[in-house]
PDB file of N, CA and C in Angstrom:
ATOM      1  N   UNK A   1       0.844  -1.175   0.000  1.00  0.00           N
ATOM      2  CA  UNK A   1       0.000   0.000   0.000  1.00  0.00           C
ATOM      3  C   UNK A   1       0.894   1.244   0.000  1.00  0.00           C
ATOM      4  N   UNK A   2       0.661   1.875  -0.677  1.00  0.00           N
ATOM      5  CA  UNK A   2       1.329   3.606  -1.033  1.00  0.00           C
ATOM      6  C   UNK A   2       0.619   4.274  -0.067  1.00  0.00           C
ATOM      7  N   UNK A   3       1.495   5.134   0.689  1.00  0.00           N
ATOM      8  CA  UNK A   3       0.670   6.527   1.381  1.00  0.00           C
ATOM      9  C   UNK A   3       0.134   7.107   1.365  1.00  0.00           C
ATOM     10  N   UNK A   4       0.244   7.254  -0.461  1.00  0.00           N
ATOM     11  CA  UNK A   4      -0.616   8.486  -1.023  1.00  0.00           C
ATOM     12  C   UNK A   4      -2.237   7.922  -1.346  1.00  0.00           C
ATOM     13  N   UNK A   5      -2.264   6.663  -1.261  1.00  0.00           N
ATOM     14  CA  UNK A   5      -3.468   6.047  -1.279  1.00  0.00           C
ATOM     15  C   UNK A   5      -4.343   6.572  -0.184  1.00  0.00           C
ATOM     16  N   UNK A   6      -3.774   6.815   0.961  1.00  0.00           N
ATOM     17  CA  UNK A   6      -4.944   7.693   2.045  1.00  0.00           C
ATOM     18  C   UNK A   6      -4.891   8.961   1.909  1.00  0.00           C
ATOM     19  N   UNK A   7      -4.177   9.598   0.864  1.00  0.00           N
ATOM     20  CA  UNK A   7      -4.936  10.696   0.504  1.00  0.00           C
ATOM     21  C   UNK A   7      -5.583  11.186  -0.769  1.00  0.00           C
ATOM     22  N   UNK A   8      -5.566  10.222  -1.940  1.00  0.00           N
ATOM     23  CA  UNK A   8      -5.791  10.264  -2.794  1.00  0.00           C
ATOM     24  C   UNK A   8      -6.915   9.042  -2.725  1.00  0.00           C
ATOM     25  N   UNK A   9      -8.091   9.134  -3.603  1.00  0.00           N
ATOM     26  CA  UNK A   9      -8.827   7.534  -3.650  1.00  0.00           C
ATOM     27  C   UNK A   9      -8.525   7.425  -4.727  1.00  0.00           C
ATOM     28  N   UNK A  10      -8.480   6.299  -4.389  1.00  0.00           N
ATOM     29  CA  UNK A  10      -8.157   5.455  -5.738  1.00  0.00           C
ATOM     30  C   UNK A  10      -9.781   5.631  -7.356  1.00  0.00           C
ATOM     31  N   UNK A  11      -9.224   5.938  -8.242  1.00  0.00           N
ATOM     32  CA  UNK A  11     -10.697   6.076  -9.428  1.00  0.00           C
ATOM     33  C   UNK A  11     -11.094   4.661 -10.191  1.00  0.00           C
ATOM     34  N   UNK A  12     -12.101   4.415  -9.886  1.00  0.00           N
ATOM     35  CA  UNK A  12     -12.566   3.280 -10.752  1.00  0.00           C
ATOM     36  C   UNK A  12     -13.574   3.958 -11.610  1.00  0.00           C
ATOM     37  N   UNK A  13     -13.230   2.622 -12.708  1.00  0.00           N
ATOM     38  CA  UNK A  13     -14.109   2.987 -14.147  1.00  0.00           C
ATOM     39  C   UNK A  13     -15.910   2.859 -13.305  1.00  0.00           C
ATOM     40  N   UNK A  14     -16.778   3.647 -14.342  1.00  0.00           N
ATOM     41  CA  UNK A  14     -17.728   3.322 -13.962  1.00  0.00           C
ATOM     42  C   UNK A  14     -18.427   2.928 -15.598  1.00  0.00           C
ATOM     43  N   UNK A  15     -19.340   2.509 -15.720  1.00  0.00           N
ATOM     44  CA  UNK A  15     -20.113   1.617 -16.312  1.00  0.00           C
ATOM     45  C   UNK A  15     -21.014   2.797 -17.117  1.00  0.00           C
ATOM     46  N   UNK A  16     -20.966   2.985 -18.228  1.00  0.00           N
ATOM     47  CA  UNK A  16     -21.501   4.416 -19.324  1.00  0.00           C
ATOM     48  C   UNK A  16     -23.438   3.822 -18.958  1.00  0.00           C
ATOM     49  N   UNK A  17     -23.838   4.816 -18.855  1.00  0.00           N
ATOM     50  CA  UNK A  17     -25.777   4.569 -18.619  1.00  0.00           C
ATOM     51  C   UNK A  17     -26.026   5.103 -19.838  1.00  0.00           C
ATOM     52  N   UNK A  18     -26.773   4.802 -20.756  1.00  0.00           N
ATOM     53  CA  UNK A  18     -27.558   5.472 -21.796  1.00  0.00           C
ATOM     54  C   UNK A  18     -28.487   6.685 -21.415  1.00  0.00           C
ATOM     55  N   UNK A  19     -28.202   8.061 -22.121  1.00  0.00           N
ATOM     56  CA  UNK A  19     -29.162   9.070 -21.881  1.00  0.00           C
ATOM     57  C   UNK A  19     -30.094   8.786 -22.636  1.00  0.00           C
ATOM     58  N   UNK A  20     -31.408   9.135 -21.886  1.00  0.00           N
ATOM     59  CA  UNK A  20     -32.522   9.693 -22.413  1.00  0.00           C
ATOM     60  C   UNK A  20     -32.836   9.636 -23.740  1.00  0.00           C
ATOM     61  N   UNK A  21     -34.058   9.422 -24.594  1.00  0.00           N
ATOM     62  CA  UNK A  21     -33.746   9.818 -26.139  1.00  0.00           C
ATOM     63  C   UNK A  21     -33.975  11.082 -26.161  1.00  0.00           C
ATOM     64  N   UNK A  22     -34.527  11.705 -25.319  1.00  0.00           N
ATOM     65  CA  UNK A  22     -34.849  12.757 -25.743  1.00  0.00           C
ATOM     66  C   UNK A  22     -34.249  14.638 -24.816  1.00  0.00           C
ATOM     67  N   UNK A  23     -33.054  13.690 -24.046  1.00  0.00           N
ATOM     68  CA  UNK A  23     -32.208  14.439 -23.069  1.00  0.00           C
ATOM     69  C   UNK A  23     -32.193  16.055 -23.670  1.00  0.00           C
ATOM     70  N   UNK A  24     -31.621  15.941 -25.314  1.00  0.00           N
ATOM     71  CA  UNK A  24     -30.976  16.775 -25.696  1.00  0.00           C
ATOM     72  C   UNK A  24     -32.383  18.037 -25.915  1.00  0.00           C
ATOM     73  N   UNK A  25     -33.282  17.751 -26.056  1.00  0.00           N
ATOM     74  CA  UNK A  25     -34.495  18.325 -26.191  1.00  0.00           C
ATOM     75  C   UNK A  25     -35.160  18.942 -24.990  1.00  0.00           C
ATOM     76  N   UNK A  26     -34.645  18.417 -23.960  1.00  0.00           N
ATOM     77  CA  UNK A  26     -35.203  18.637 -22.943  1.00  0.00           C
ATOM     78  C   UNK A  26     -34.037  19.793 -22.109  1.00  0.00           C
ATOM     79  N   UNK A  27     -32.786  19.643 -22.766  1.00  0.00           N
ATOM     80  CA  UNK A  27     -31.776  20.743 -21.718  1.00  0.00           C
ATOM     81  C   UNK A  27     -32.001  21.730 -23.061  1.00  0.00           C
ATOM     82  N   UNK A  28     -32.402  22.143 -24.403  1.00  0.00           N
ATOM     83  CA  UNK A  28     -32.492  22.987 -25.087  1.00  0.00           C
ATOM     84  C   UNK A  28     -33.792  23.568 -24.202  1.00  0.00           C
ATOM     85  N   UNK A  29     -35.017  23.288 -24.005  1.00  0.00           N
ATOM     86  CA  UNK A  29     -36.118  23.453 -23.568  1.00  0.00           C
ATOM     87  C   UNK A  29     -35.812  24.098 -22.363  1.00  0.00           C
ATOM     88  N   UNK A  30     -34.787  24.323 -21.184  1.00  0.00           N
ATOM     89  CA  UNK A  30     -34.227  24.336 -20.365  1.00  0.00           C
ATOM     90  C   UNK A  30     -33.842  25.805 -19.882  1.00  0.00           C
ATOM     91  N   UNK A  31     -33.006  25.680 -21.420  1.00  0.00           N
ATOM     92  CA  UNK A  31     -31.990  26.966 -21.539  1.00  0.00           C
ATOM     93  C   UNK A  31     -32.639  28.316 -21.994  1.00  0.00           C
ATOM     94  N   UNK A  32     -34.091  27.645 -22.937  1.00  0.00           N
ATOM     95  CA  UNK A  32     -34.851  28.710 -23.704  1.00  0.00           C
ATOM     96  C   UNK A  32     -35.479  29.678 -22.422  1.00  0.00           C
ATOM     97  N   UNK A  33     -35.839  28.151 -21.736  1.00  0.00           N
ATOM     98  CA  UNK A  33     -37.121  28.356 -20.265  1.00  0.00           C
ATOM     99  C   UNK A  33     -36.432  29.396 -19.246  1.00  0.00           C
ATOM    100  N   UNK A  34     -34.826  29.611 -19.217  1.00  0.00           N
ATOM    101  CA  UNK A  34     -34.209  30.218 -18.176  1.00  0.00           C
ATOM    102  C   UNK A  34     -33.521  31.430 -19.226  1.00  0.00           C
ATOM    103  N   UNK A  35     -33.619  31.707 -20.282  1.00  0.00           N
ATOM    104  CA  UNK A  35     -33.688  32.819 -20.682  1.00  0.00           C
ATOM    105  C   UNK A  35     -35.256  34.120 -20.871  1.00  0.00           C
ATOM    106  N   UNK A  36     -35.941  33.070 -21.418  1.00  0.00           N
ATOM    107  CA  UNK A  36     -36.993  33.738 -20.609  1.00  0.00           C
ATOM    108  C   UNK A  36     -37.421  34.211 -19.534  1.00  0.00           C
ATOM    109  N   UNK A  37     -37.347  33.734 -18.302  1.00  0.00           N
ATOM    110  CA  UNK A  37     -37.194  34.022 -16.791  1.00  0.00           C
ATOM    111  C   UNK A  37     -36.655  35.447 -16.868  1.00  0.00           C
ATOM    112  N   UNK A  38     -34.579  35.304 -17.252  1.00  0.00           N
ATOM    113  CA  UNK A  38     -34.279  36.052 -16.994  1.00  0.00           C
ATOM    114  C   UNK A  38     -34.596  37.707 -17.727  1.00  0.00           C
ATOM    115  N   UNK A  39     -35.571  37.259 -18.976  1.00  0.00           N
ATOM    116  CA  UNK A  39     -35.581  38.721 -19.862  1.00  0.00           C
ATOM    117  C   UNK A  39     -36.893  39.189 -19.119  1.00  0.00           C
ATOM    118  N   UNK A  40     -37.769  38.502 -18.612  1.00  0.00           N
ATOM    119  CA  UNK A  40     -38.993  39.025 -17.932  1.00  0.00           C
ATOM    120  C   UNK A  40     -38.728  39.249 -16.491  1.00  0.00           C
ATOM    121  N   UNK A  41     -37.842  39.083 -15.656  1.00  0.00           N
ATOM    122  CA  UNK A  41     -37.289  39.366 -14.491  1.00  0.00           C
ATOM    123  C   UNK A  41     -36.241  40.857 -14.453  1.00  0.00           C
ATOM    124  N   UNK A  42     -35.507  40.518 -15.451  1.00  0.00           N
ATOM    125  CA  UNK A  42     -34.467  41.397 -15.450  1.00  0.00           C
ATOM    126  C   UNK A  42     -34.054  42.472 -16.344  1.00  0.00           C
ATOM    127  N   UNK A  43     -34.665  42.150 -17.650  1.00  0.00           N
ATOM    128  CA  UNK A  43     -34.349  43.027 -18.499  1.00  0.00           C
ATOM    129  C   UNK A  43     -35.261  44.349 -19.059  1.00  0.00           C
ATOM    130  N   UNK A  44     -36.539  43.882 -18.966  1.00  0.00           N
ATOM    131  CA  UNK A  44     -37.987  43.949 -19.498  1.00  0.00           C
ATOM    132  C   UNK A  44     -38.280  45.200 -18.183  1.00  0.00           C
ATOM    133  N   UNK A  45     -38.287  45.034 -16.692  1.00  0.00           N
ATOM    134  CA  UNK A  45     -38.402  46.322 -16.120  1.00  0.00           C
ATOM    135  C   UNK A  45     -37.530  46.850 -16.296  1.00  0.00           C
ATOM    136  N   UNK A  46     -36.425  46.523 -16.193  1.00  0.00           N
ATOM    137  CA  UNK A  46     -35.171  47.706 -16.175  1.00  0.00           C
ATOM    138  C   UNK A  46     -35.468  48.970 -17.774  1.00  0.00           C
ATOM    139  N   UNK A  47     -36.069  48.354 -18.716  1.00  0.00           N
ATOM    140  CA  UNK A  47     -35.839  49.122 -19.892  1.00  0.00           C
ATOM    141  C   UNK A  47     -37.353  49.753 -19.904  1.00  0.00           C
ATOM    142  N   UNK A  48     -38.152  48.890 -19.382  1.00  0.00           N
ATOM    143  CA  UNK A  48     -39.719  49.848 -18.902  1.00  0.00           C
ATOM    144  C   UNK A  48     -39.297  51.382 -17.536  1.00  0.00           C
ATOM    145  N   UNK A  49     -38.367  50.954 -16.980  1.00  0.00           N
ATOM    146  CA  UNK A  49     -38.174  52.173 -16.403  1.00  0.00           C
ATOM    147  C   UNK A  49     -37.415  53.311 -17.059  1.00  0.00           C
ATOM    148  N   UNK A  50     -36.268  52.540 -17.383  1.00  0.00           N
ATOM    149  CA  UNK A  50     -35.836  53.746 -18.715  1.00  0.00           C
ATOM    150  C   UNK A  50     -36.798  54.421 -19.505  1.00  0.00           C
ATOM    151  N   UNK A  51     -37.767  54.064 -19.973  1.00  0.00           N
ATOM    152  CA  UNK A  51     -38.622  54.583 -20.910  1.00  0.00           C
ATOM    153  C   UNK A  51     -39.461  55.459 -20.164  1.00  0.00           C
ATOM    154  N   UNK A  52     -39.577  55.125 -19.013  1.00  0.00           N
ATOM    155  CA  UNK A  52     -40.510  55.755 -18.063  1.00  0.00           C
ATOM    156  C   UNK A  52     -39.707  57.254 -17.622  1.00  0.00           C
ATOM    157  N   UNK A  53     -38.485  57.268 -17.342  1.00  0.00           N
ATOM    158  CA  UNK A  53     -37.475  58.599 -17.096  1.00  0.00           C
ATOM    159  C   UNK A  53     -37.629  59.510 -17.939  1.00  0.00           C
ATOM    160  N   UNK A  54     -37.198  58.514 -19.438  1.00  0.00           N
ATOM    161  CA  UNK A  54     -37.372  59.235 -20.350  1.00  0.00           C
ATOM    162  C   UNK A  54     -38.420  60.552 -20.745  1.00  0.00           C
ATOM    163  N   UNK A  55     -39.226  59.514 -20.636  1.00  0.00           N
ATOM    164  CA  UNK A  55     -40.600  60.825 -20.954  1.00  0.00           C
ATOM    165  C   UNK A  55     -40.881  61.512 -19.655  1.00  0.00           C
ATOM    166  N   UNK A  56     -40.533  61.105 -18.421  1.00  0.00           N
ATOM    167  CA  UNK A  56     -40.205  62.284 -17.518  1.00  0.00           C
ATOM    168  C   UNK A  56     -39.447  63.434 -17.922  1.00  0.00           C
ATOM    169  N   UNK A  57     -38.628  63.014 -18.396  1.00  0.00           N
ATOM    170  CA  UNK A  57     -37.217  64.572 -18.607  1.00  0.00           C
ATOM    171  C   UNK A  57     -38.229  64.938 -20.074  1.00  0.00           C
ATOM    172  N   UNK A  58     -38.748  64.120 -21.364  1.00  0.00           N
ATOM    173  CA  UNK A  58     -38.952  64.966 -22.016  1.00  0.00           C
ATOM    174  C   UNK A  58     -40.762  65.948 -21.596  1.00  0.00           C
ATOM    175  N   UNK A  59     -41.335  65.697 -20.552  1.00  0.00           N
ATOM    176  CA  UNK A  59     -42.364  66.590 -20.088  1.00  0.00           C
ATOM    177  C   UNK A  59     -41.807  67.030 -19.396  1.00  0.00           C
ATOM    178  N   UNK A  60     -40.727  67.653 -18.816  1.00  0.00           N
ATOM    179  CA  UNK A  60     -40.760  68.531 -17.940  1.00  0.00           C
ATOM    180  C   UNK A  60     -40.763  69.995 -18.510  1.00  0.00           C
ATOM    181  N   UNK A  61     -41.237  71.159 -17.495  1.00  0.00           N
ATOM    182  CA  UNK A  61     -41.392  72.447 -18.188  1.00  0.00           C
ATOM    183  C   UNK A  61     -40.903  73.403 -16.707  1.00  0.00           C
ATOM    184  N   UNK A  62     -40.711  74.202 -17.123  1.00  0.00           N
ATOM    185  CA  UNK A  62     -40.403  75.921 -16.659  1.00  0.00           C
ATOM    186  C   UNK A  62     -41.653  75.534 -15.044  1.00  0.00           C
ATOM    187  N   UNK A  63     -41.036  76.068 -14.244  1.00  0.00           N
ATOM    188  CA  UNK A  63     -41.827  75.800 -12.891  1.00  0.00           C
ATOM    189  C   UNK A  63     -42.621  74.837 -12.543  1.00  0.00           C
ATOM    190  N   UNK A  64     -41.929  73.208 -12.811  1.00  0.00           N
ATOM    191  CA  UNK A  64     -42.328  72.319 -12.207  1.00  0.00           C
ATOM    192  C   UNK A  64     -41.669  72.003 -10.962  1.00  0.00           C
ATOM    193  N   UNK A  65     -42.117  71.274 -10.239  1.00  0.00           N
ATOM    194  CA  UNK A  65     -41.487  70.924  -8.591  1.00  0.00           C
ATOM    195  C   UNK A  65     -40.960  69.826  -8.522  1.00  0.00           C
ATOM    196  N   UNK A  66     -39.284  69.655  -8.967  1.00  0.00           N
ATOM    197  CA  UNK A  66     -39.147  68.540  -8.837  1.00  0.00           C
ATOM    198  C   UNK A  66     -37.964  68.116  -7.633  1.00  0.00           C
ATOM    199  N   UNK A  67     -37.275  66.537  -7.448  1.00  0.00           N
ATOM    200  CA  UNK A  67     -36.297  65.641  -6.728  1.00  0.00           C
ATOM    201  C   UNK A  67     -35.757  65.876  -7.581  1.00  0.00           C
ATOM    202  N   UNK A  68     -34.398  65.908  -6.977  1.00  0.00           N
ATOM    203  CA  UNK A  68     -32.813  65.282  -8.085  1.00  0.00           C
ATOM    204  C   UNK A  68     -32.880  64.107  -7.293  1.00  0.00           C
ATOM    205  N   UNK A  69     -31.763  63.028  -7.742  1.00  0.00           N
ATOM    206  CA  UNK A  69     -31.643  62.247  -7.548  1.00  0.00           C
ATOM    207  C   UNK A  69     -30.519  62.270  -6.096  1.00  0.00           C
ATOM    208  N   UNK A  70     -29.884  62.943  -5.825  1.00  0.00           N
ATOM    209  CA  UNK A  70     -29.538  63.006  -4.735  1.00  0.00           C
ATOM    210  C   UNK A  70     -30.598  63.848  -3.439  1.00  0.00           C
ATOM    211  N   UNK A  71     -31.863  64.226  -3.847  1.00  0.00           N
ATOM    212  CA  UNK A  71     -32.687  64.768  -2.635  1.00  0.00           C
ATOM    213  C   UNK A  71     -33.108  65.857  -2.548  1.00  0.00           C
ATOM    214  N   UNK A  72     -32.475  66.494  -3.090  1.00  0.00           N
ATOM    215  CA  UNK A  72     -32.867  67.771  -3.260  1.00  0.00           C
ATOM    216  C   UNK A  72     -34.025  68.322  -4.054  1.00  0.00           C
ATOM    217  N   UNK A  73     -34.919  69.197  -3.532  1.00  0.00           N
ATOM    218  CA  UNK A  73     -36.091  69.420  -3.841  1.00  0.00           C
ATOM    219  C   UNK A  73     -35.584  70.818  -4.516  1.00  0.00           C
ATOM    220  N   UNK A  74     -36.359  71.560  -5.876  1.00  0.00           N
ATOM    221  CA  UNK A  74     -36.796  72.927  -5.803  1.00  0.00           C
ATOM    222  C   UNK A  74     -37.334  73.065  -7.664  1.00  0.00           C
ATOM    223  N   UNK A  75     -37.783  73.890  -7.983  1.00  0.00           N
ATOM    224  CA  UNK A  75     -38.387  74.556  -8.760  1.00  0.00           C
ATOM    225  C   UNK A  75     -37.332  74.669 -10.197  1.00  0.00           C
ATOM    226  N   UNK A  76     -37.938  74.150 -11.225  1.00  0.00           N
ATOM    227  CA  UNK A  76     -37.340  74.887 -12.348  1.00  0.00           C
ATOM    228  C   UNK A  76     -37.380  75.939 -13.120  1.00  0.00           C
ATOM    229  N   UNK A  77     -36.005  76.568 -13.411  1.00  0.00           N
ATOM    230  CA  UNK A  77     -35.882  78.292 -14.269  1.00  0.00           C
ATOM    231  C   UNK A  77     -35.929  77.707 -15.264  1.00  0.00           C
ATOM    232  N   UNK A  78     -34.937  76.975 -15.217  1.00  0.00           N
ATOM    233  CA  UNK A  78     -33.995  77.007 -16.757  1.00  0.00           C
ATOM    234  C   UNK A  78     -34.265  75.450 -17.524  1.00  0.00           C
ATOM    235  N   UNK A  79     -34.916  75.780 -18.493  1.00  0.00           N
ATOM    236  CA  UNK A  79     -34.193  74.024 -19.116  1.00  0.00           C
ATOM    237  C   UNK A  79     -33.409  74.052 -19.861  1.00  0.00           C
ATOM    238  N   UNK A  80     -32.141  73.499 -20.458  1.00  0.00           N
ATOM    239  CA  UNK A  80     -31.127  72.926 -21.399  1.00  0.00           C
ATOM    240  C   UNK A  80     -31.286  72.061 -22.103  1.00  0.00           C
ATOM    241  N   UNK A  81     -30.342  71.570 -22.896  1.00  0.00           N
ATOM    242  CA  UNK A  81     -30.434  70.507 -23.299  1.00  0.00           C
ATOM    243  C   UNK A  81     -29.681  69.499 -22.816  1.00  0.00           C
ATOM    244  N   UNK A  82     -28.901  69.900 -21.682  1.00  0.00           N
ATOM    245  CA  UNK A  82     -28.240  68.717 -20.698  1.00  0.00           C
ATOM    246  C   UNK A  82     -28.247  69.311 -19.504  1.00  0.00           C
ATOM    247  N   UNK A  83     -28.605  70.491 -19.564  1.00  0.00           N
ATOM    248  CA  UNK A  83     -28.504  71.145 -17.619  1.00  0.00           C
ATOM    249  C   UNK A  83     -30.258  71.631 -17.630  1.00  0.00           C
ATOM    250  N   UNK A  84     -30.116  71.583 -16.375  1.00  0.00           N
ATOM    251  CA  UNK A  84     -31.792  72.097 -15.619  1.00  0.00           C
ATOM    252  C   UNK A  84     -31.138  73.148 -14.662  1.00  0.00           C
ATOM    253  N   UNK A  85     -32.103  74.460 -14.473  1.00  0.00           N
ATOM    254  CA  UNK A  85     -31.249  75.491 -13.875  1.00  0.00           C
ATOM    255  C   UNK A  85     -33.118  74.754 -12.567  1.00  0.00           C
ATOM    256  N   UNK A  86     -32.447  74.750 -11.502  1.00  0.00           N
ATOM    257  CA  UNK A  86     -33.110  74.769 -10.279  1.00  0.00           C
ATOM    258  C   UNK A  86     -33.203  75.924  -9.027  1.00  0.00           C
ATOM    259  N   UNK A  87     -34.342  76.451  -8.653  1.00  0.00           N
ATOM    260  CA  UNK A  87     -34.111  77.516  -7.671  1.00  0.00           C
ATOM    261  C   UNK A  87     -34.561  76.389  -6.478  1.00  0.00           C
ATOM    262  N   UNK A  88     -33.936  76.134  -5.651  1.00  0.00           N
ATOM    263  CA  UNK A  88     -33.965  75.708  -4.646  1.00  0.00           C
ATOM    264  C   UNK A  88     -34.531  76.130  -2.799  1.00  0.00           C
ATOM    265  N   UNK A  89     -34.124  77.966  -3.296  1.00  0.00           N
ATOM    266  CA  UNK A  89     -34.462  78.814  -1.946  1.00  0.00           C
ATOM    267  C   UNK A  89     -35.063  80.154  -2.494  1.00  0.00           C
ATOM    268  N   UNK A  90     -35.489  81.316  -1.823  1.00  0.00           N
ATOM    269  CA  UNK A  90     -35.462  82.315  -2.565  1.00  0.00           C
ATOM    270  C   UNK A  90     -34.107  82.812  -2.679  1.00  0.00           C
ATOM    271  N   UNK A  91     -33.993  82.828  -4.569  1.00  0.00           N
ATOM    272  CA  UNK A  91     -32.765  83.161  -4.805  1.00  0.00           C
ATOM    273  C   UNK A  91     -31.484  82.654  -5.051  1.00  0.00           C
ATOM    274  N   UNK A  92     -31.412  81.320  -4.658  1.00  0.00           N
ATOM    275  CA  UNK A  92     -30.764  80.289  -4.563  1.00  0.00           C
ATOM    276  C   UNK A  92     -31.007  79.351  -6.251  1.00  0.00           C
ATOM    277  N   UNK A  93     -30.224  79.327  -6.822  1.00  0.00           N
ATOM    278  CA  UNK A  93     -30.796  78.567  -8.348  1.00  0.00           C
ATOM    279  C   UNK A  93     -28.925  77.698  -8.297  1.00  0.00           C
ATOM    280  N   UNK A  94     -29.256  76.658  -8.686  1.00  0.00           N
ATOM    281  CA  UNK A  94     -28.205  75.795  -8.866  1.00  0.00           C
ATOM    282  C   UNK A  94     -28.327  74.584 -10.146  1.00  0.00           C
ATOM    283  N   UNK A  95     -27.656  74.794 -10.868  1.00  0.00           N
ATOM    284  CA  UNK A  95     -27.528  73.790 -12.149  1.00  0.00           C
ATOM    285  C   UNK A  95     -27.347  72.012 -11.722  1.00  0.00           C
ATOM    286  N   UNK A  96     -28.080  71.478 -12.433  1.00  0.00           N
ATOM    287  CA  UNK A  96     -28.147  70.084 -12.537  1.00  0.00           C
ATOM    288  C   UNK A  96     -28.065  69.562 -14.058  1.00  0.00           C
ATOM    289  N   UNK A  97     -27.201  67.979 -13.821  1.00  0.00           N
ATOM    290  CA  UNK A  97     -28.096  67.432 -15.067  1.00  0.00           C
ATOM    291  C   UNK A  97     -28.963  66.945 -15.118  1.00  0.00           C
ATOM    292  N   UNK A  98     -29.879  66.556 -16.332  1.00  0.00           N
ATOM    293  CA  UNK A  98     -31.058  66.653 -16.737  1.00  0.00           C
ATOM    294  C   UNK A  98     -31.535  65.154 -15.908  1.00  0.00           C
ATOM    295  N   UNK A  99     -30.633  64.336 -16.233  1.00  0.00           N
ATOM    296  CA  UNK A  99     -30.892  63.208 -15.940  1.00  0.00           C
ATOM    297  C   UNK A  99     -30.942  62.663 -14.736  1.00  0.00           C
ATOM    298  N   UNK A 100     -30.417  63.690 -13.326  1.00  0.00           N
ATOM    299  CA  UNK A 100     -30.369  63.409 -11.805  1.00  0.00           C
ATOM    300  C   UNK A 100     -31.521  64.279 -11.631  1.00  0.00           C
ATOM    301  N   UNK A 101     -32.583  64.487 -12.435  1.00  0.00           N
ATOM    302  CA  UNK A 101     -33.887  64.731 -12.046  1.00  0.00           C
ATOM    303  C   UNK A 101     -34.953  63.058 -12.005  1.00  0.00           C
ATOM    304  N   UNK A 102     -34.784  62.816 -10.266  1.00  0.00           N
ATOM    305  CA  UNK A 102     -35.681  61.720 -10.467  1.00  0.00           C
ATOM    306  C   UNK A 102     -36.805  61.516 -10.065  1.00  0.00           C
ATOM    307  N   UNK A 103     -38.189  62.643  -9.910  1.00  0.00           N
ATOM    308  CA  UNK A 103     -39.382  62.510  -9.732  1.00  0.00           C
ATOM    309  C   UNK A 103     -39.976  64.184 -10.223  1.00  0.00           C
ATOM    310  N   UNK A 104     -40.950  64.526 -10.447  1.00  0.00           N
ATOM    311  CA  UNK A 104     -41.937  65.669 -10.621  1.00  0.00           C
ATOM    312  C   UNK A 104     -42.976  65.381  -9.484  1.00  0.00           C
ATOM    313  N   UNK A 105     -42.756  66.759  -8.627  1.00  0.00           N
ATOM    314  CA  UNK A 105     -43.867  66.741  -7.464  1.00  0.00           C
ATOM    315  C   UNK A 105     -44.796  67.620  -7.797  1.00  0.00           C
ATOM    316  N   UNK A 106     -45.932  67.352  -7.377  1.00  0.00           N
ATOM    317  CA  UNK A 106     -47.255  67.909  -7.321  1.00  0.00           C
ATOM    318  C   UNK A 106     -47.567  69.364  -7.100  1.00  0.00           C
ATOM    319  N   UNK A 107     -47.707  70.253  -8.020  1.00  0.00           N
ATOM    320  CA  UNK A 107     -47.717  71.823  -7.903  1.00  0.00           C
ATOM    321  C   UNK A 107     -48.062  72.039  -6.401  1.00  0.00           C
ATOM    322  N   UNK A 108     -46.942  72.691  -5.435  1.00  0.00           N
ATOM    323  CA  UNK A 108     -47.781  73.326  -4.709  1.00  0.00           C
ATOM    324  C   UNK A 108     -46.998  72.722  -2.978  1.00  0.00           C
ATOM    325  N   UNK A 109     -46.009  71.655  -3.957  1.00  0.00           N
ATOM    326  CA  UNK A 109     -45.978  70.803  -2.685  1.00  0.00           C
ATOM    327  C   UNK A 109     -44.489  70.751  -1.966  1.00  0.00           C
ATOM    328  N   UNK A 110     -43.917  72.530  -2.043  1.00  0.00           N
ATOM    329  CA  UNK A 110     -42.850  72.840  -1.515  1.00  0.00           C
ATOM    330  C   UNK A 110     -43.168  74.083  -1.008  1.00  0.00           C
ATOM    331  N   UNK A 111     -44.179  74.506  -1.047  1.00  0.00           N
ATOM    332  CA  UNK A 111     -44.853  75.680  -0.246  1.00  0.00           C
ATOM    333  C   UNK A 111     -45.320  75.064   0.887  1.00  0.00           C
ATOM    334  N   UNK A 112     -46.136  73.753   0.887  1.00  0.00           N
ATOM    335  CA  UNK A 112     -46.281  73.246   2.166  1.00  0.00           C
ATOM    336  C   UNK A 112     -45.174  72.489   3.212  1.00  0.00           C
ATOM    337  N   UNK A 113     -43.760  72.407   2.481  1.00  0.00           N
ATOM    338  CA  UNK A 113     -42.411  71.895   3.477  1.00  0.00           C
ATOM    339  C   UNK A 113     -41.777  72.924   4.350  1.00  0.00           C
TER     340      UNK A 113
END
């Protein structure tokens, strides 16, 4: 007996089983079934929300009340075509891009904060 036999096991042949006839049909069926999953799980909202931003930034107008995406609340001056001019305080106006605008609030509803 070799040493390395208690740390190695020894490999025996094993005996080939016949697959399935119809194995190969069934892991294609498989692969289709778990790409689907993943385009209706994962891909399908992610690009429904994109679309959804989208036509956020393209309705927005001159004194709507909106979030940036970091929190900040206030009023729009200015629109661009890549910056949003925001008044935030009286007097206070600070540039953003268009795209860290992430909600439109309800006329009215930074007079009551």
């Amino acid at each position: 007996m070799n040493p390395l036999d208690l740390l190695i096991p020894v490999a025996h042949a094993q005996a080939t089983s016949a697959a399935p006839p119809n194995a190969g049909m069934f892991n294609i069926f498989l692969i289709v079934a778990f790409i689907g999953i993943f385009y209706f799980i994962g891909i399908r909202p992610q690009a429904r929300r994109a679309k959804e931003h989208r036509d956020l930034l393209a309705k927005l107008q001159k004194g709507d009340e909106v979030v940036t995406s970091g929190g900040l609340a206030g009023r729009v001056t200015e629109i661009g075509d890549s910056f949003i001019t925001l008044e935030v305080a009286d007097g206070v106006q600070m540039k953003f891009q268009r795209v860290a605008i992430a909600m439109v609030l309800p006329r009215g509803s930074l007079k009551a904060s």
